[in-house]
Structures are given as structure tokens and as C-alpha cells.
N, C-alpha and C. Protein backbone atom coordinates (compact mmCIF):
# COMPACT_ATOMS: atom_id res chain seq x y z
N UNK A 1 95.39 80.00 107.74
CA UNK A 1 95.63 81.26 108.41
C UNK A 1 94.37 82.10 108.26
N UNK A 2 94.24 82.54 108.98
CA UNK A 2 92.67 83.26 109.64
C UNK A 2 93.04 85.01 108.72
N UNK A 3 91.78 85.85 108.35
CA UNK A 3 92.16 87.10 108.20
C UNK A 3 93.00 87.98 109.62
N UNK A 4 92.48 87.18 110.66
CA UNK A 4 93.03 88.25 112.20
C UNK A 4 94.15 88.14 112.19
N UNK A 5 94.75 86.89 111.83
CA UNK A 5 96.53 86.25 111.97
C UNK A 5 97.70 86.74 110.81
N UNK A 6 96.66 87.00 109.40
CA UNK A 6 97.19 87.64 108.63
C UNK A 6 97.53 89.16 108.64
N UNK A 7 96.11 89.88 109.14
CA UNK A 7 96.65 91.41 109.49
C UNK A 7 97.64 91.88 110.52
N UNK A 8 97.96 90.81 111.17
CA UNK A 8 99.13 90.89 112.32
C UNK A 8 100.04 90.34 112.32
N UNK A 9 100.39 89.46 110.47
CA UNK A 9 101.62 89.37 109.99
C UNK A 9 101.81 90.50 109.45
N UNK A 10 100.98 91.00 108.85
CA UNK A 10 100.92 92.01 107.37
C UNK A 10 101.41 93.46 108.78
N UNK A 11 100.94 93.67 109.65
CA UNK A 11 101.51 94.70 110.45
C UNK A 11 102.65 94.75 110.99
N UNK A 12 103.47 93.38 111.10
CA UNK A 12 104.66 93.14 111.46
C UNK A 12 105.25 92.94 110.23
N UNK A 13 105.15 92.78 109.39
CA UNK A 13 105.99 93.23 108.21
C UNK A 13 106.26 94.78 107.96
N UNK A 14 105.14 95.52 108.06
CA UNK A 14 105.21 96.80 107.69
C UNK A 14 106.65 97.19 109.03
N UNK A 15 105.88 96.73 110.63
CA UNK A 15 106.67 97.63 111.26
C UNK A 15 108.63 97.17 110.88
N UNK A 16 108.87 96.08 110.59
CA UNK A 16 110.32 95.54 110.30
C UNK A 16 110.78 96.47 108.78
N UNK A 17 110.05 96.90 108.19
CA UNK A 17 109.68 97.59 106.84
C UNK A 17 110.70 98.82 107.32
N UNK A 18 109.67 99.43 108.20
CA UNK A 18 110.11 100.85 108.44
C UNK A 18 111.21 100.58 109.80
N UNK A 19 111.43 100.06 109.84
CA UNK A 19 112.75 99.70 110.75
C UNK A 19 113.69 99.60 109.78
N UNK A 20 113.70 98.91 108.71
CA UNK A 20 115.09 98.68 107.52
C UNK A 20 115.00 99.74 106.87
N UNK A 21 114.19 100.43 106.77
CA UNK A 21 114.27 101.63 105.60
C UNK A 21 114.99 102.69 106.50
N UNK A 22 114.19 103.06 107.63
CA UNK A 22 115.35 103.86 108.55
C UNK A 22 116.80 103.48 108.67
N UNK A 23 117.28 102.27 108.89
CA UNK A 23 118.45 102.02 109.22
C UNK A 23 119.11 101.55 107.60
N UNK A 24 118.36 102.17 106.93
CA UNK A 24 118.88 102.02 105.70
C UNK A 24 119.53 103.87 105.20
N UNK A 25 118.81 104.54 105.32
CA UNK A 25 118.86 105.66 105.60
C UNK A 25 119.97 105.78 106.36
N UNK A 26 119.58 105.85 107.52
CA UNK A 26 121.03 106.25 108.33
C UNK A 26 122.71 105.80 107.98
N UNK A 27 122.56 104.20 107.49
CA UNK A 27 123.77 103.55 106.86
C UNK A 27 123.82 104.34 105.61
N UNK A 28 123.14 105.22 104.80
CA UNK A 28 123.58 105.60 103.53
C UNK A 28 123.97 106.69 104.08
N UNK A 29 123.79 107.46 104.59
CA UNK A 29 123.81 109.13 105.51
C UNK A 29 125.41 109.01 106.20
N UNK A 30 125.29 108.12 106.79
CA UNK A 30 126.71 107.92 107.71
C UNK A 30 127.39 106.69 107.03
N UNK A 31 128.76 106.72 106.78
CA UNK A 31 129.02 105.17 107.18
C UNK A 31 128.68 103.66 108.18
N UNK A 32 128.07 103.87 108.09
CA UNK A 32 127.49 102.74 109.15
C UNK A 32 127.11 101.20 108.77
N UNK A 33 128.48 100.34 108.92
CA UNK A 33 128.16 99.34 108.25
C UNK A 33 126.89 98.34 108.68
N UNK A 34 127.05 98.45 110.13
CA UNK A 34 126.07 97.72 110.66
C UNK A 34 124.99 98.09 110.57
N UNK A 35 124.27 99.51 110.53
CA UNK A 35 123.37 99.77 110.46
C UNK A 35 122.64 99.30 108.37
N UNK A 36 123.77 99.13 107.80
CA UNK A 36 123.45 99.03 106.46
C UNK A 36 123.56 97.34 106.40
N UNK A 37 124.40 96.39 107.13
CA UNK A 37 123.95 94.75 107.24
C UNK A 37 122.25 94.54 107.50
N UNK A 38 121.93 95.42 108.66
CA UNK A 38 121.24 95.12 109.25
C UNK A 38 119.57 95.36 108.67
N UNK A 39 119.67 96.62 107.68
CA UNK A 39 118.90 97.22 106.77
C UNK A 39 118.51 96.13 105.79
N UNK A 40 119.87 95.63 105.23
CA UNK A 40 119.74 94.57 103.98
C UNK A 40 119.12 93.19 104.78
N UNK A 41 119.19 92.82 105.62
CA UNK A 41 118.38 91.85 106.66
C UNK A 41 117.09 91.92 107.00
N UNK A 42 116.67 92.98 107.19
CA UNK A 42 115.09 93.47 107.38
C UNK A 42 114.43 93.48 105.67
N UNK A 43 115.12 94.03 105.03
CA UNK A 43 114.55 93.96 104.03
C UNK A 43 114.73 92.32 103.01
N UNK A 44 115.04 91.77 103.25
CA UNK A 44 115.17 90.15 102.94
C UNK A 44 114.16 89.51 103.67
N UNK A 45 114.10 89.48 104.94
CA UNK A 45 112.82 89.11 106.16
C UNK A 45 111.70 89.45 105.51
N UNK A 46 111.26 91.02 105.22
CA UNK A 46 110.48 91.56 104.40
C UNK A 46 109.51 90.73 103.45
N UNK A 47 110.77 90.89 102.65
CA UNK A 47 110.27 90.32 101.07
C UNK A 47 109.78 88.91 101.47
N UNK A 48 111.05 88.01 101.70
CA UNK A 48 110.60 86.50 101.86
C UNK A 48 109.65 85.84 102.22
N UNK A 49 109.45 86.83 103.61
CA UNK A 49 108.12 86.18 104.92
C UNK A 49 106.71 86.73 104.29
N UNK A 50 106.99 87.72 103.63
CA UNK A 50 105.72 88.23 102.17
C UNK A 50 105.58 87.39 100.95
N UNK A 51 106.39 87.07 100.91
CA UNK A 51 105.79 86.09 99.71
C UNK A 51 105.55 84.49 100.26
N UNK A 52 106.15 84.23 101.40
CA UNK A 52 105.43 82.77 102.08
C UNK A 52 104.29 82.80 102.23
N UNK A 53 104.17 84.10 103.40
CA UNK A 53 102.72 84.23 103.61
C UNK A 53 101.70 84.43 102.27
N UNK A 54 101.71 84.95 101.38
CA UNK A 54 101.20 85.68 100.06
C UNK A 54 100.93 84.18 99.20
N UNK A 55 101.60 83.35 99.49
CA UNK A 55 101.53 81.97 98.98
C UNK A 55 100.38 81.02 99.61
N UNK A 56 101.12 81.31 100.89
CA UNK A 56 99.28 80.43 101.74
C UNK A 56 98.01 81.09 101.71
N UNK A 57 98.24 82.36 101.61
CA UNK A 57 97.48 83.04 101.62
C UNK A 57 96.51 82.59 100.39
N UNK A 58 97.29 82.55 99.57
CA UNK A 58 96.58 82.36 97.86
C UNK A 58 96.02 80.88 98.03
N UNK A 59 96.85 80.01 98.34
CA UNK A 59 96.78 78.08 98.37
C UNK A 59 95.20 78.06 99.27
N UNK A 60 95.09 79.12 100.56
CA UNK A 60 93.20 79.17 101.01
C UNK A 60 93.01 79.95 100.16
N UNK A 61 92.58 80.59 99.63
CA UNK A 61 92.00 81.55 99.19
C UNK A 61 91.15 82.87 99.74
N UNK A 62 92.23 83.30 100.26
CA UNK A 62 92.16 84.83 100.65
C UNK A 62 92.54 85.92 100.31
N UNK A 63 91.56 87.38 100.72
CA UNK A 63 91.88 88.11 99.84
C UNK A 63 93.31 88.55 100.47
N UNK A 64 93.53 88.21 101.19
CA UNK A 64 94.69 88.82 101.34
C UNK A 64 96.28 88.56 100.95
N UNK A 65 96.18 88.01 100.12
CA UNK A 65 96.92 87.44 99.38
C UNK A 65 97.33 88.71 98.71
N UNK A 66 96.50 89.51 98.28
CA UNK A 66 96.66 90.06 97.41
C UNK A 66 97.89 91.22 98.20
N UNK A 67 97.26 91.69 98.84
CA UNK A 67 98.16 92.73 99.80
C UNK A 67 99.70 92.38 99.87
N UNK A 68 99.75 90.82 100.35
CA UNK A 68 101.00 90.55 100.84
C UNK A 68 101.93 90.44 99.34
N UNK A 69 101.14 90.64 98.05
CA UNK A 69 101.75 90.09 97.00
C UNK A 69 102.28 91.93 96.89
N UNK A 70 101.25 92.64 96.85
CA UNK A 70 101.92 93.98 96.23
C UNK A 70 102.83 95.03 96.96
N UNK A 71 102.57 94.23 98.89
CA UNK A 71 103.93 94.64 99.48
C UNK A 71 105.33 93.93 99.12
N UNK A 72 105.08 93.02 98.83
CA UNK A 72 106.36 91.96 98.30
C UNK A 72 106.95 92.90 97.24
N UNK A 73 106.41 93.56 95.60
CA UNK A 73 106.53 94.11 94.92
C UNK A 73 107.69 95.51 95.43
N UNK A 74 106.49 95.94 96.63
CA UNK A 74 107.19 97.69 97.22
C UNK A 74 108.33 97.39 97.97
N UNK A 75 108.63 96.51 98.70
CA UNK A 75 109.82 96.26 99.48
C UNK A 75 110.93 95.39 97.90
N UNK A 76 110.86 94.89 97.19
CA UNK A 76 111.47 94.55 96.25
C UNK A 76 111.87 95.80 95.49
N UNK A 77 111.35 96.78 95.00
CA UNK A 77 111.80 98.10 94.78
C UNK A 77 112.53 98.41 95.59
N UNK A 78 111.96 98.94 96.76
CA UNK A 78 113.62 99.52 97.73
C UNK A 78 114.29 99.09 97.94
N UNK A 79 114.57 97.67 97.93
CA UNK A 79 115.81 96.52 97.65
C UNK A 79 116.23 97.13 96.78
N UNK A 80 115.92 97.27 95.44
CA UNK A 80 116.94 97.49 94.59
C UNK A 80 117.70 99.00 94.34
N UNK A 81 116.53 99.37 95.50
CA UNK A 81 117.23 101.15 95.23
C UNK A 81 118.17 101.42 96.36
N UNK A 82 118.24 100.65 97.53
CA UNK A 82 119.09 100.38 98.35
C UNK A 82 120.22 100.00 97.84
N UNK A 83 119.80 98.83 97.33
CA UNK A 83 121.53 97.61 96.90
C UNK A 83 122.32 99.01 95.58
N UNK A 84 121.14 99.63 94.79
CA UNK A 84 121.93 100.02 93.75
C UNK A 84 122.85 101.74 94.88
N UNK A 85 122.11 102.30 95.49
CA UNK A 85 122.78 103.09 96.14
C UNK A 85 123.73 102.76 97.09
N UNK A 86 123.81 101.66 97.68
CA UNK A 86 125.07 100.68 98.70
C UNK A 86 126.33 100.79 97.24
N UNK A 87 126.11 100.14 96.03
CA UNK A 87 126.66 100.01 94.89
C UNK A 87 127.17 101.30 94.83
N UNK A 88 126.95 102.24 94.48
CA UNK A 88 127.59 103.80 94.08
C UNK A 88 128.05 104.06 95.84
N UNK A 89 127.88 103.70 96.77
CA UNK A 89 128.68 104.28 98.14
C UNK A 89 130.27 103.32 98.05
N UNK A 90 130.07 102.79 97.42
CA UNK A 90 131.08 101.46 97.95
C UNK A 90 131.89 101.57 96.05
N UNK A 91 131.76 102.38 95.51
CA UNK A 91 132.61 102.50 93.84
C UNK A 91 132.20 101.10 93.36
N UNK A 92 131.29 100.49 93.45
CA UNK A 92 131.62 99.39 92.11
C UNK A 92 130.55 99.58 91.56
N UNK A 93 130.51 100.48 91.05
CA UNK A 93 129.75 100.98 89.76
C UNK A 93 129.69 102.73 89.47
């Protein structure tokens, strides 16, 4: 994978990013289940397709590896601040 092919994964991650975080938002704001399936879906896409890429990335040796590793990190945080706030909307915890 080329640096050009990577910055135009790495930009389509971001934009699916801020697509789940909005509709993550809105599902915590409103009841909105679908909008909160659909949140937890983007942000799984996210993470995953960041650390595949972040993997080949590393296996050539590019710097961009590095990027895709410490967005992997930031979308793994709002996973958990999502799932733990889905958790207190829904009483089981």
C-alpha cells in the first residue's frame, strides 16, 4: 500500500469516525435505537479496518503505521465511553 492509498484510507476512516460519533450522540440524546446499532457499527469498522491497515502498514514499513495505530487507540476510547454510557441508558449498571 502506497502513502497516497493510505491517506485515503486514513480519511475514510476519520469521515465513518465522525459519522458514528454523531449518530452516537444523537442515539444517547434521543432514544434512538437505530441510530445507536448503527453508531456501535461505525465504530467497530473504525477500529478493525485501523488496525488491518496499521498492520500492513507496519509488515512494509511505513510511517504510517503509526497514525493508523494511535487512531485505533482514539476510536477504542470512545468505544468504551459509548458502550459504558449505552450501559447507564439501558440500567445495567
Amino acid at each position: 500500500m502506497d502513502t497516497r492509498n493510505g491517506l485515503i484510507n486514513f480519511s475514510l476512516f476519520i469521515f465513518v469516525f465522525a459519522f458514528a460519533f454523531i449518530f452516537s450522540i444523537d442515539a444517547l440524546a434521543a432514544p434512538n435505537t437505530f441510530y445507536g446499532v448503527l453508531a456501535l457499527i461505525g465504530y467497530l469498522v473504525s477500529l478493525g479496518a485501523s488496525l488491518f491497515n496499521g498492520f500492513l502498514a507496519k509488515r512494509d514499513g511505513e510511517a504510517l503505521a503509526l497514525w493508523y495505530f494511535v487512531y485505533a487507540v482514539i476510536v477504542a476510547i470512545i468505544t468504551v465511553w459509548y458502550m459504558t454510557r449505552c450501559g447507564t441508558a439501558f440500567g445495567w449498571w
